[in-house]
Each structure stands twice: as structure tokens, then as C-alpha cells.
N, C-alpha and C. Protein backbone atom coordinates (compact mmCIF):
# COMPACT_ATOMS: atom_id res chain seq x y z
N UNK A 1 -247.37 28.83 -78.58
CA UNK A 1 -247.90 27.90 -77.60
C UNK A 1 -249.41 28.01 -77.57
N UNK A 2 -249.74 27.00 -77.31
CA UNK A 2 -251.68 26.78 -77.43
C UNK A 2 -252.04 27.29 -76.26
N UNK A 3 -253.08 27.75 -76.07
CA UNK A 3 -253.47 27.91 -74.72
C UNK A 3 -254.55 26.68 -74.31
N UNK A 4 -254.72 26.53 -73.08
CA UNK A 4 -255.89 24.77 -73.13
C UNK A 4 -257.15 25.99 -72.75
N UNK A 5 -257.96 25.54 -72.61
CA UNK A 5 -259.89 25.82 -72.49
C UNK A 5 -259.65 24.34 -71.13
N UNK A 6 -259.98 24.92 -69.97
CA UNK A 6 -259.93 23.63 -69.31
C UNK A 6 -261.56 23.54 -68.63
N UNK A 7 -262.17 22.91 -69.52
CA UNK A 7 -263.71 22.41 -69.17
C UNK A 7 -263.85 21.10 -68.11
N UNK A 8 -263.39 20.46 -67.68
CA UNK A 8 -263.97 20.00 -66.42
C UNK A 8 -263.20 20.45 -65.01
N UNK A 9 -262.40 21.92 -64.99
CA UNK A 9 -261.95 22.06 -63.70
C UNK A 9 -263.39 22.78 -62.85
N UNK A 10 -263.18 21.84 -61.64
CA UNK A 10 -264.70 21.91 -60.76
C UNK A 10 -264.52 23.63 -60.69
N UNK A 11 -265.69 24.37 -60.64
CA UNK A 11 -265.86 25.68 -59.78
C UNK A 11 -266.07 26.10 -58.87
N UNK A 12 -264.87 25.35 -57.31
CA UNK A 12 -265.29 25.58 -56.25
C UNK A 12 -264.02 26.56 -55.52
N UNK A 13 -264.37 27.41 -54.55
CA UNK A 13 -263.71 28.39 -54.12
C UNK A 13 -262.51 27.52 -53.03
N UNK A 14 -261.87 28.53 -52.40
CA UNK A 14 -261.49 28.12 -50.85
C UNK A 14 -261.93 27.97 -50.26
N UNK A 15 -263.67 28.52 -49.81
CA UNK A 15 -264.53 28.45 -48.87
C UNK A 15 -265.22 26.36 -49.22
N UNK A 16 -265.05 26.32 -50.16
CA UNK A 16 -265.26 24.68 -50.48
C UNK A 16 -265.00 23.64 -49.82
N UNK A 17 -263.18 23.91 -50.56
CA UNK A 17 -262.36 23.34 -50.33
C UNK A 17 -261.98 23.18 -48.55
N UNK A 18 -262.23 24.25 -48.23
CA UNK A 18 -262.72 23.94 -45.98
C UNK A 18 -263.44 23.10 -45.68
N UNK A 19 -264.30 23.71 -46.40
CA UNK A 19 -265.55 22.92 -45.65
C UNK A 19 -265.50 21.05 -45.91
N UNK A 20 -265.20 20.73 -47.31
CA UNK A 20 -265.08 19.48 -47.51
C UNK A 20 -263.36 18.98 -46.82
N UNK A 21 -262.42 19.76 -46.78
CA UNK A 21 -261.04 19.02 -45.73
C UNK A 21 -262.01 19.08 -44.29
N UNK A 22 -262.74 20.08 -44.18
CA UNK A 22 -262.93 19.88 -42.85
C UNK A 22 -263.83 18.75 -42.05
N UNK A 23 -264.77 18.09 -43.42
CA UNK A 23 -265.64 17.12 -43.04
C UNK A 23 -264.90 15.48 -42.79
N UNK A 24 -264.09 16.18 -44.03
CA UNK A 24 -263.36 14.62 -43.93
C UNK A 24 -261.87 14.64 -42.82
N UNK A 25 -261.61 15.58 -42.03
CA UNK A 25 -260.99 15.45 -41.01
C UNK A 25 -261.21 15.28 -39.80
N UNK A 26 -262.39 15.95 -39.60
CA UNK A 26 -263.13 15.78 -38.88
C UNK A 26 -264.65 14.80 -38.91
N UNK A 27 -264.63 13.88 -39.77
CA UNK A 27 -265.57 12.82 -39.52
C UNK A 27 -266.60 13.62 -40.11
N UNK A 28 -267.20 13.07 -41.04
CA UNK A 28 -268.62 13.53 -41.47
C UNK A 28 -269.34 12.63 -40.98
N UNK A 29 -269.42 11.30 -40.65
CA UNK A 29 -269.90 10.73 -39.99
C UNK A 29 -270.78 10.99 -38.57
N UNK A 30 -269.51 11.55 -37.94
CA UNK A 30 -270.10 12.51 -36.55
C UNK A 30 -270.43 13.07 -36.36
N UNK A 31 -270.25 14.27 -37.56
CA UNK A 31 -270.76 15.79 -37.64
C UNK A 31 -271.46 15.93 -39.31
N UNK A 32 -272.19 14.73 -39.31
CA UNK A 32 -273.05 15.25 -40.53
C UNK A 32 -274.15 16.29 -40.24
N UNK A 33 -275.10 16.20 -38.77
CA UNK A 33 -276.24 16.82 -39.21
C UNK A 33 -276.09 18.42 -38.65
N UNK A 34 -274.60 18.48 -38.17
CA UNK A 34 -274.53 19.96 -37.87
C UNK A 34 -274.20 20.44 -38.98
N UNK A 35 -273.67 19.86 -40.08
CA UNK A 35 -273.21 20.35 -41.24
C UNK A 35 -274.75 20.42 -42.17
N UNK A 36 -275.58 19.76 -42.03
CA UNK A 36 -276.71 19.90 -42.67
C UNK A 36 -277.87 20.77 -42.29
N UNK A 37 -277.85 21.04 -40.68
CA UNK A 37 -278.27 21.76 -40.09
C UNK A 37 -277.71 23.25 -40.48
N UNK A 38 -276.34 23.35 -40.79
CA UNK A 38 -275.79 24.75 -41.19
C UNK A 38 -276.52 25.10 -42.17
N UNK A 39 -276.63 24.02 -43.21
CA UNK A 39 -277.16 24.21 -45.04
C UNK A 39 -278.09 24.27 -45.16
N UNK A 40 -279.18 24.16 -43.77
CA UNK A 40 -280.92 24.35 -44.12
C UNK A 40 -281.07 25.88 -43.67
N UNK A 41 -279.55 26.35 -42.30
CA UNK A 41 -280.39 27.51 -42.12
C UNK A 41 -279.82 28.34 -43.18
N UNK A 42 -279.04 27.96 -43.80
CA UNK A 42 -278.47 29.68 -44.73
C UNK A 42 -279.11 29.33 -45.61
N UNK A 43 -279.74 28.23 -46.36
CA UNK A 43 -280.32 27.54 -47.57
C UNK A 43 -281.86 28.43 -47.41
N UNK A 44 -282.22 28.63 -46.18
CA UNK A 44 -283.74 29.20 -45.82
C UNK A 44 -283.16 30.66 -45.94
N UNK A 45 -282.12 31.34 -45.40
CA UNK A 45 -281.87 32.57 -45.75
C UNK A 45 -282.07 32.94 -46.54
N UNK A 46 -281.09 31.89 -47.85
CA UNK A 46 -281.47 32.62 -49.22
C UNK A 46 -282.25 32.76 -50.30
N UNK A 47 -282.88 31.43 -49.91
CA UNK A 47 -284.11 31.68 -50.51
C UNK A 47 -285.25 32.66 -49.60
N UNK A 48 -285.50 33.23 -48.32
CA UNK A 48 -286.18 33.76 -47.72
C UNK A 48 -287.69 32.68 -47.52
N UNK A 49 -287.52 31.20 -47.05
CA UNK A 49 -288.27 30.52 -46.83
C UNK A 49 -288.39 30.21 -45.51
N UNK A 50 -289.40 29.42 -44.59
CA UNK A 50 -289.59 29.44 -43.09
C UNK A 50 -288.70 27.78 -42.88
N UNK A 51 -288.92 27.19 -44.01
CA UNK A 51 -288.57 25.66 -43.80
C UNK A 51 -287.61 25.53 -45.00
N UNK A 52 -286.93 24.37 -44.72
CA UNK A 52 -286.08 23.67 -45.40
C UNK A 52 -285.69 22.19 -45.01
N UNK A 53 -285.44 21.63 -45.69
CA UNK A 53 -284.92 19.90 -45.11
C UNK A 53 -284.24 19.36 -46.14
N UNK A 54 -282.65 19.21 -45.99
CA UNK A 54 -281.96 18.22 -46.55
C UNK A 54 -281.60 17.24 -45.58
N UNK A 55 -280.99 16.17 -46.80
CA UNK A 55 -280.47 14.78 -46.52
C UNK A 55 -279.30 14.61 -46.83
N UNK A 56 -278.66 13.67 -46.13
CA UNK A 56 -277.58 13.22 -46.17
C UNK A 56 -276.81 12.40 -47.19
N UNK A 57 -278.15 12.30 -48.32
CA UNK A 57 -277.78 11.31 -49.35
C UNK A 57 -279.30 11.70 -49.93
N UNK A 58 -279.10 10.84 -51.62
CA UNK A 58 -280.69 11.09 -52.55
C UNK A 58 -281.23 9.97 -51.76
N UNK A 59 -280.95 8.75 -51.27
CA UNK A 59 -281.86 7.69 -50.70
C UNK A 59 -282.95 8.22 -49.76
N UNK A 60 -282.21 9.33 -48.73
CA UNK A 60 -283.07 10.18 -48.01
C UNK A 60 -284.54 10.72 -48.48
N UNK A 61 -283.65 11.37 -49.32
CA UNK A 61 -284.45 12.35 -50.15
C UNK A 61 -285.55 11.42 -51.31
N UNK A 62 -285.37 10.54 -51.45
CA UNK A 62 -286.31 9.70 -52.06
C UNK A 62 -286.90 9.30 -51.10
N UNK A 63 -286.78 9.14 -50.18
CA UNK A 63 -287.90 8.43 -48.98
C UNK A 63 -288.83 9.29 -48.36
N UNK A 64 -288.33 10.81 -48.17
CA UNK A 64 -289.03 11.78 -47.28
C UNK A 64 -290.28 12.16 -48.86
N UNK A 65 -289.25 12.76 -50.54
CA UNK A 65 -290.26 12.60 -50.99
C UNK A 65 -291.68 11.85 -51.24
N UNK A 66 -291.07 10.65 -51.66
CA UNK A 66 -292.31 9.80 -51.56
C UNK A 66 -293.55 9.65 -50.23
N UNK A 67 -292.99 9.89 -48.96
CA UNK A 67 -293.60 9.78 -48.33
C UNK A 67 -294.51 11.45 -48.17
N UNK A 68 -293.81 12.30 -48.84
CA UNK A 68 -294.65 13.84 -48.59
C UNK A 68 -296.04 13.76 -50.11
N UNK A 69 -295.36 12.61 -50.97
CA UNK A 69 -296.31 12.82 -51.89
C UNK A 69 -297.44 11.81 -51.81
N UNK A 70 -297.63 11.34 -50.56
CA UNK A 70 -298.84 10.08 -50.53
C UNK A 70 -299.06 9.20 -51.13
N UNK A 71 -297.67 8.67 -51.74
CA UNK A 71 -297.83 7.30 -52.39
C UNK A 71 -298.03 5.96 -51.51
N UNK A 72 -299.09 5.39 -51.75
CA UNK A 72 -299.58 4.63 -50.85
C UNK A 72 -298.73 3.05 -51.08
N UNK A 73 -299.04 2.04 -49.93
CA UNK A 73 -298.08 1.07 -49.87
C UNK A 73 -299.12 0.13 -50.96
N UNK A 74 -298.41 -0.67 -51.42
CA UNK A 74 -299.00 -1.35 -52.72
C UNK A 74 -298.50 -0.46 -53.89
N UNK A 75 -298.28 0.73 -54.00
CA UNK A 75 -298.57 1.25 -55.37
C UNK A 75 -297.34 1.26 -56.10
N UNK A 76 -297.59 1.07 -57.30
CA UNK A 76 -296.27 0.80 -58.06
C UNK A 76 -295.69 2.31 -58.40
N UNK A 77 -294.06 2.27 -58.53
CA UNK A 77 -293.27 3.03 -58.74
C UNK A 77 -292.31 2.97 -59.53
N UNK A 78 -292.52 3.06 -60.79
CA UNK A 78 -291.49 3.07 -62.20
C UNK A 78 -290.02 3.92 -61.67
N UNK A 79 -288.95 3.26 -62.28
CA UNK A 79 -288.00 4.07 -61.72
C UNK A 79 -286.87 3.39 -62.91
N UNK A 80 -286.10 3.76 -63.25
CA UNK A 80 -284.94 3.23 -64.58
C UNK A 80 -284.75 2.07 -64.33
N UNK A 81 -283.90 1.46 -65.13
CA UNK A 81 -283.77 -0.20 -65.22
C UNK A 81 -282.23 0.27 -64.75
N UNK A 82 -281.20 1.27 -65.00
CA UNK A 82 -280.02 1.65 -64.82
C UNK A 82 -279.64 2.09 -64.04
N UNK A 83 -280.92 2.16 -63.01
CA UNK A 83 -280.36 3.39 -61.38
C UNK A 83 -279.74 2.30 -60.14
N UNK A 84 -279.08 2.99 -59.71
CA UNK A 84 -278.63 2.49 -58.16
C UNK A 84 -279.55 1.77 -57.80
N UNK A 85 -279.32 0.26 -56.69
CA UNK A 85 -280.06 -0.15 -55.55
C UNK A 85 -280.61 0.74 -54.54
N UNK A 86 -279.86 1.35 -54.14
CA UNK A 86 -280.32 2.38 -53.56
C UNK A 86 -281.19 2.82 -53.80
N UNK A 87 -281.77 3.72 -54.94
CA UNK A 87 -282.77 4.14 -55.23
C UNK A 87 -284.29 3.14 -55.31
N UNK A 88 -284.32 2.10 -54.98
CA UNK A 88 -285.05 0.80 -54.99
C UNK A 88 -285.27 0.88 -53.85
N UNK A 89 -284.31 1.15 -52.51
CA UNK A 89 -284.23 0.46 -51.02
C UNK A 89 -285.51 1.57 -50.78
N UNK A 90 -285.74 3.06 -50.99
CA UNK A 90 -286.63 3.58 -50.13
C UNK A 90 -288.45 3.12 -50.81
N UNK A 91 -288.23 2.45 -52.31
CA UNK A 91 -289.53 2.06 -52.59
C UNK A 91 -290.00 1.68 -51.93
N UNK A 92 -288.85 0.23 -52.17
CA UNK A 92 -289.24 -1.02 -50.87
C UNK A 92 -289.65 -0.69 -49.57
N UNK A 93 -288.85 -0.21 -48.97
CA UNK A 93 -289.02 0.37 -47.78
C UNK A 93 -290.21 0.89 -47.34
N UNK A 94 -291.02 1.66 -48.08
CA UNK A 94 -291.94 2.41 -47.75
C UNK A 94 -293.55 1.46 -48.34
N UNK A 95 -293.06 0.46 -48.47
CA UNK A 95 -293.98 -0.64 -48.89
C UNK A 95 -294.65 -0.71 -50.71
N UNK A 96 -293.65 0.17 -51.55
CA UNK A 96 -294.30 0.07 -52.84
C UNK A 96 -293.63 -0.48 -53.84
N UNK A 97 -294.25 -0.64 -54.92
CA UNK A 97 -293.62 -2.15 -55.55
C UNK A 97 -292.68 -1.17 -57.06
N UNK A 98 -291.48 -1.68 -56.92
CA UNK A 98 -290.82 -0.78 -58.07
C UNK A 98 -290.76 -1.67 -59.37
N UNK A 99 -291.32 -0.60 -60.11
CA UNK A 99 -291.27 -1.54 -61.58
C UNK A 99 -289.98 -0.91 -62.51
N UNK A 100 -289.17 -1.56 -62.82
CA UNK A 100 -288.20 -1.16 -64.03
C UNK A 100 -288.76 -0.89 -65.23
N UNK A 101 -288.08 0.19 -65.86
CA UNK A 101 -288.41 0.60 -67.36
C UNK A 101 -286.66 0.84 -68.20
């Protein structure tokens, strides 16, 4: 008998597998930012940093970046011809003009 090599089984524990039944039983919706709030403070633990800030999604996280890196409104922002709308909405949003490549 062969044995299989099983390369895409995810590598997540029991402690995972809680936490994600528990979001989706309990509404991640309702209880997203205590759950994100959990992941900045142990996230600052382990790295031994004073700050941390996640998002709830990359749209977030494209918006807070751009806005920490002083891209000013007018200025153009290359971004794939293949990416999500999403990734477009915080250009726009933040007043800069996205150019496809």
C-alpha cells in the first residue's frame, strides 16, 4: 500500500479550530473587534512591541497604510490590473487616482 504525502492539509491546531467555530457561532460580526483586540494584545506580547493595529480585512489595512505613508490626494497609485475592487475602494477613497498595470 502507498502511503499519500498530504500537502495541502491546513496546519491548524484545536486551539484554531475554537477560535474560528467560535466566531462563526457566535457572530464575528458582533464580536469582531474583541477578537482583534485579543490579536493586537498577544501579537504586541510576542513580538515585545508597545503598539500594534490590525484590521478586519486587507481593505483596512490598505487604507490605514496608505494613509500612514502620506500619499497625498491626487497622487497616482499603480496597483495590478488582476486585484480585487476592493483593493481600488481605499485608493479611491482616500482621494488617489489608481492606475492599472
Amino acid at each position: 500500500m502507498k502511503s499519500r504525502i498530504f500537502y495541502t492539509k491546513p496546519p491548524i491546531t484545536d486551539l484554531e479550530i475554537r477560535y474560528a467555530t467560535g466566531a462563526a457561532t457566535t457572530g464575528w460580526g458582533d464580536r469582531c473587534y474583541a477578537y482583534l483586540e485579543r490579536f493586537e494584545e498577544l501579537f504586541k506580547d510576542h513580538l515585545g512591541v508597545k503598539f500594534a493595529i490590525a484590521t478586519s480585512s486587507c481593505t483596512g489595512l490598505l487604507h490605514k497604510g496608505m494613509s500612514a505613508l502620506g500619499i497625498s490626494p491626487g497622487d497616482e497609485v499603480i496597483m495590478d490590473d488582476a486585484d480585487w475592487i476592493a483593493a481600488a475602494a481605499p485608493i479611491v477613497h482616500l482621494g488617489h487616482n489608481p492606475s492599472l498595470c
